[in-house]
Protein backbone atom coordinates (compact mmCIF):
# COMPACT_ATOMS: atom_id res chain seq x y z
CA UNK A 1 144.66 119.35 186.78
CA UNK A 2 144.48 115.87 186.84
CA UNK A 3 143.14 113.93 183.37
CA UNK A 4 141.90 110.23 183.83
CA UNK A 5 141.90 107.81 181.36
CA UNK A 6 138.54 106.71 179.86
CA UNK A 7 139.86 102.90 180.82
CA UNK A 8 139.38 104.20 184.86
CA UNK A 9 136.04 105.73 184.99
CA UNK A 10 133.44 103.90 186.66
CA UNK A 11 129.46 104.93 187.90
CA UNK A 12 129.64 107.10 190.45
CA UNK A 13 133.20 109.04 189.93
CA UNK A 14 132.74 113.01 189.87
CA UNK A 15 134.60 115.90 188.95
CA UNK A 16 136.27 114.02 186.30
CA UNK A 17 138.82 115.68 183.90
CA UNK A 18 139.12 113.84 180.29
CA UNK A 19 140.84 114.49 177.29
CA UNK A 20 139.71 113.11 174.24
CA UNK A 21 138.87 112.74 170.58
CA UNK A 22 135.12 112.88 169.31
CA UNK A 23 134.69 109.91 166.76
CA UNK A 24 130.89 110.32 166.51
CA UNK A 25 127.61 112.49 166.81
CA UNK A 26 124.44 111.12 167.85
CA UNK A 27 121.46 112.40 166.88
CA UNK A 28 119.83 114.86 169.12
CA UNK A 29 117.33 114.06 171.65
CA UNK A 30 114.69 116.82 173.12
CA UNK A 31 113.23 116.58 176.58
CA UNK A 32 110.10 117.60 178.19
CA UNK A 33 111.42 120.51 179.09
CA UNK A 34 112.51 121.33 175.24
CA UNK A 35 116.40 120.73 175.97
CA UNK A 36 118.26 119.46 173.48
CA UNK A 37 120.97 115.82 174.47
CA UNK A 38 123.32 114.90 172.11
CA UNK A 39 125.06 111.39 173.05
CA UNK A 40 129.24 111.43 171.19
CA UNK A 41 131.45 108.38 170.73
CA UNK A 42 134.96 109.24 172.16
CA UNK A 43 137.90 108.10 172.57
CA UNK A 44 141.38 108.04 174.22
CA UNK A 45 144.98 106.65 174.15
CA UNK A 46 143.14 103.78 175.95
CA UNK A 47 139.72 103.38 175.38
CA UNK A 48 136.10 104.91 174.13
CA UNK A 49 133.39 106.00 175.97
CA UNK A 50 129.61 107.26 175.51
CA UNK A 51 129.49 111.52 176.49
CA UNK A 52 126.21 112.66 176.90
CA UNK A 53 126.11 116.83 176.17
CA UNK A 54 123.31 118.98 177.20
CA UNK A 55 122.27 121.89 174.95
CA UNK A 56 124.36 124.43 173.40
CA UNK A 57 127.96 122.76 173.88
CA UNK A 58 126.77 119.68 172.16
CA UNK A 59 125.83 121.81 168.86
CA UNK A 60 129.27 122.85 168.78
CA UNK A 61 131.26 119.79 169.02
CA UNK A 62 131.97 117.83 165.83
CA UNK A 63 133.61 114.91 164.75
CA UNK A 64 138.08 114.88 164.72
CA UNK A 65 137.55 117.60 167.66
CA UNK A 66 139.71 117.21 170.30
CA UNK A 67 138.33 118.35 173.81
CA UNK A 68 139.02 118.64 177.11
CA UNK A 69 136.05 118.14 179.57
CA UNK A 70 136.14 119.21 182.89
CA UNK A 71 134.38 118.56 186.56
CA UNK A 72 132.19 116.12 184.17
CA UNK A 73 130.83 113.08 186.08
CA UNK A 74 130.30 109.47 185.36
CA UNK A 75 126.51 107.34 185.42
CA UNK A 76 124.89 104.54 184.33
CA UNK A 77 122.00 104.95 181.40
CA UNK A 78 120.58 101.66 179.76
CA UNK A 79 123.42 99.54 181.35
CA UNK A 80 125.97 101.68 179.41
CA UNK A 81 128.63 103.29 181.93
CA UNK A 82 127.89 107.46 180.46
CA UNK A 83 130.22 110.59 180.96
CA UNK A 84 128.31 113.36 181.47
CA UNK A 85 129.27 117.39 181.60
CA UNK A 86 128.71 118.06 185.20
CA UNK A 87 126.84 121.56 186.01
CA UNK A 88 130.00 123.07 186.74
CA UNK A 89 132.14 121.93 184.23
CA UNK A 90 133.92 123.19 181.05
CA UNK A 91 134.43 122.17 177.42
CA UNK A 92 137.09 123.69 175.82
CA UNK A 93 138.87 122.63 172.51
CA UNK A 94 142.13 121.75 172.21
CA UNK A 95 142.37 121.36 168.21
CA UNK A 96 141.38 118.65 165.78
CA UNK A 97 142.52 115.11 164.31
CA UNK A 98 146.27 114.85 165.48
CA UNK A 99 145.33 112.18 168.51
CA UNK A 100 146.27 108.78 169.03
CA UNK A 101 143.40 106.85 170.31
CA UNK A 102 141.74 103.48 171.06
CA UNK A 103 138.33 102.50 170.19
CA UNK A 104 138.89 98.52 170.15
CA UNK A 105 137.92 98.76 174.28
CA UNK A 106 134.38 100.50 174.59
CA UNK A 107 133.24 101.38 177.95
CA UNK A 108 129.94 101.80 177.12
CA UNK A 109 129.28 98.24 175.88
CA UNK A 110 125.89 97.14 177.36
CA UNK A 111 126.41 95.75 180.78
CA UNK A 112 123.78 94.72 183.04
CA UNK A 113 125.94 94.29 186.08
CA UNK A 114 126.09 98.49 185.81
CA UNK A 115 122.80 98.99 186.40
CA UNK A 116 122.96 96.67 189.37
CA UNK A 117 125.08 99.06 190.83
CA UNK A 118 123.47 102.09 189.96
CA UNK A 119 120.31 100.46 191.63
CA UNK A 120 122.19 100.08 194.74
CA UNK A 121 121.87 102.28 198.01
CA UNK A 122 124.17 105.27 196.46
CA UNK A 123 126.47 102.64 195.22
CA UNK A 124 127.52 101.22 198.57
CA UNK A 125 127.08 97.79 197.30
CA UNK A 126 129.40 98.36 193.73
CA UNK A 127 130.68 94.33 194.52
CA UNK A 128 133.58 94.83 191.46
CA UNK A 129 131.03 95.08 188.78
CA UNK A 130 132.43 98.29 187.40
CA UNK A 131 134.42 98.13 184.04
CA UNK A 132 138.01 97.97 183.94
CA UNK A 133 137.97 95.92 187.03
CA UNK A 134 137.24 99.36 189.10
CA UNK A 135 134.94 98.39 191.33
CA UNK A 136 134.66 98.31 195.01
CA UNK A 137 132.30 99.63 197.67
CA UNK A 138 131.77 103.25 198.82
CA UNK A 139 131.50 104.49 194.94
CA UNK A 140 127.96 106.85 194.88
CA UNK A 141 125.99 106.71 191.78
CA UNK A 142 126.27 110.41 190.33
CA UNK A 143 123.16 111.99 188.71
CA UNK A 144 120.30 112.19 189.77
CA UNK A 145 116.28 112.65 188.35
CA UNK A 146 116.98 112.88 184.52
CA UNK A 147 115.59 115.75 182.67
CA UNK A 148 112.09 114.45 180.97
CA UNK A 149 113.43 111.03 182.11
CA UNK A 150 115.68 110.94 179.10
CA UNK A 151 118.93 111.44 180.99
CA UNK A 152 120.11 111.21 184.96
CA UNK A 153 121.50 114.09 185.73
CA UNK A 154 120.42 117.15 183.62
CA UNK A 155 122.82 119.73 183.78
CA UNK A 156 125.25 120.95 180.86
CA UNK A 157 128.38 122.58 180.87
CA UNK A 158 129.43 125.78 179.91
CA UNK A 159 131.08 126.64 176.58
CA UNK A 160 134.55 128.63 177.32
CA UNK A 161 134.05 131.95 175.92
CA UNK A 162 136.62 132.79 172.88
CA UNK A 163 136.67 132.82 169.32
CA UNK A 164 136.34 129.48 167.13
CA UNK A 165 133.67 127.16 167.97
CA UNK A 166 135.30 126.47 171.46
CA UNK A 167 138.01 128.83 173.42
CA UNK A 168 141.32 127.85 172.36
CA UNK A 169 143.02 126.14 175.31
CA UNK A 170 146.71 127.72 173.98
CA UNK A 171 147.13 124.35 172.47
CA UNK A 172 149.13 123.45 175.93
CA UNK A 173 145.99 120.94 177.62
CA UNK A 174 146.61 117.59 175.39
CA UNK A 175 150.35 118.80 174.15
CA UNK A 176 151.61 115.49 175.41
CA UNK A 177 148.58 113.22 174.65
CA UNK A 178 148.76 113.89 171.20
CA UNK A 179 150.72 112.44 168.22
CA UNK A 180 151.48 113.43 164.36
CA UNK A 181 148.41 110.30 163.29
CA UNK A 182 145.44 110.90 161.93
CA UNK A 183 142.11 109.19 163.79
CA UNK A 184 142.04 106.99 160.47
CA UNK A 185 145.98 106.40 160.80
CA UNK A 186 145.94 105.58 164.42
CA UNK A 187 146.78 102.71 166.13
CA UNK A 188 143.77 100.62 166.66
CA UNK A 189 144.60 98.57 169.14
CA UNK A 190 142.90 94.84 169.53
CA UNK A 191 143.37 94.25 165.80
CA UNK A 192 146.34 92.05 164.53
CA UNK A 193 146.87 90.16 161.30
CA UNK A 194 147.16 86.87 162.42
CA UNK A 195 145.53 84.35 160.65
CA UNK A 196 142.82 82.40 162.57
CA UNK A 197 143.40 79.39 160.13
CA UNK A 198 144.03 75.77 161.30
CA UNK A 199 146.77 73.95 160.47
CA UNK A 200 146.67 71.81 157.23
CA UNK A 201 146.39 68.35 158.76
CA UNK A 202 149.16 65.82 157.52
CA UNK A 203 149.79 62.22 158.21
CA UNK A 204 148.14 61.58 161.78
CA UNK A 205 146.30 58.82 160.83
């Protein structure tokens, strides 16, 4: 199975497999059709992302979770590039707060060059406006009619089955992704101690 990195997704890329921490829960959104969205903050070794959960999986996740999310897809909603758990996919949990991870570089920072690409014929047109420097033509915009108009793409993913609030994955999916840190011990990279101070002017006159 092959994981990408939050830093390469861009609109349009499916059957994406992602490893990550959840930093935050956002509050829950109901539909017309009385299903429940929840919208999480994650993050990985190198960068954070918006995940947009449909229904029962997205009651069970919480924050220091660490998860694995499979055959999940990525879209555009209010100019924010949005991973979404694809109608096949899986979330499983790996285990909790030992992951190193990177929330300085947010992929789901407002961009209005996104939704110029969503807007395009299926993508064809994606000129490079895709974060991370990703972009190119071909890529299709995933999704499709949003449930109530809340969300493209309405369709959740299925909760392994297994004791805990997720199935254990054996603790062998994110072995090597994670580290002995805590999420409030962890490297957040972008931030430096440098002083932004000018120097003291001396005789220049």
């Amino acid at each position: 199975m092959e994981i990408v990195a939050i830093k390469d997704l861009y609109p349009g890329l499916k059957n994406v497999n992602v490893i990550f921490i959840v930093l935050e829960v956002g509050p829950v959104t109901l539909t017309k059709e009385n299903r429940e969205v929840r919208t999480f903050k994650v993050a990985d070794q190198s960068a954070a992302v918006n995940v947009s959960v449909w229904d029962e999986p997205g009651k069970l996740l919480m924050p220091g979770d660490i998860v694995r999310l499979t055959k999940g897809y990525v879209a555009v909603w209010r100019q924010c590039l949005t991973l979404y758990s694809g109608k096949n996919g899986e979330i499983q949990r790996l285990g909790d707060f030992c992951f190193t991870f990177n929330e300085m570089v947010n992929m789901s920072e407002p961009n209005p060059n996104l939704t110029a690409v969503a807007a395009s014929a299926g993508g064809a047109h994606g000129n490079g406006a895709t974060p991370g420097g990703k972009g190119g033509a071909g890529r299709q915009q995933a999704g499709g009619d949003g449930a109530g108009g809340n969300q493209p793409g309405g369709v959740g993913a299925k909760v392994s089955q297994g004791g805990g609030r997720f199935a254990n994955a054996g603790g062998g999916g994110g072995g090597g992704d994670q580290s002995k840190s805590s999420p409030k011990n962890a490297p957040r990279t972008g931030r430096s101690g440098q002083s932004k101070g000018a120097a003291a002017k001396n005789d220049r006159r």
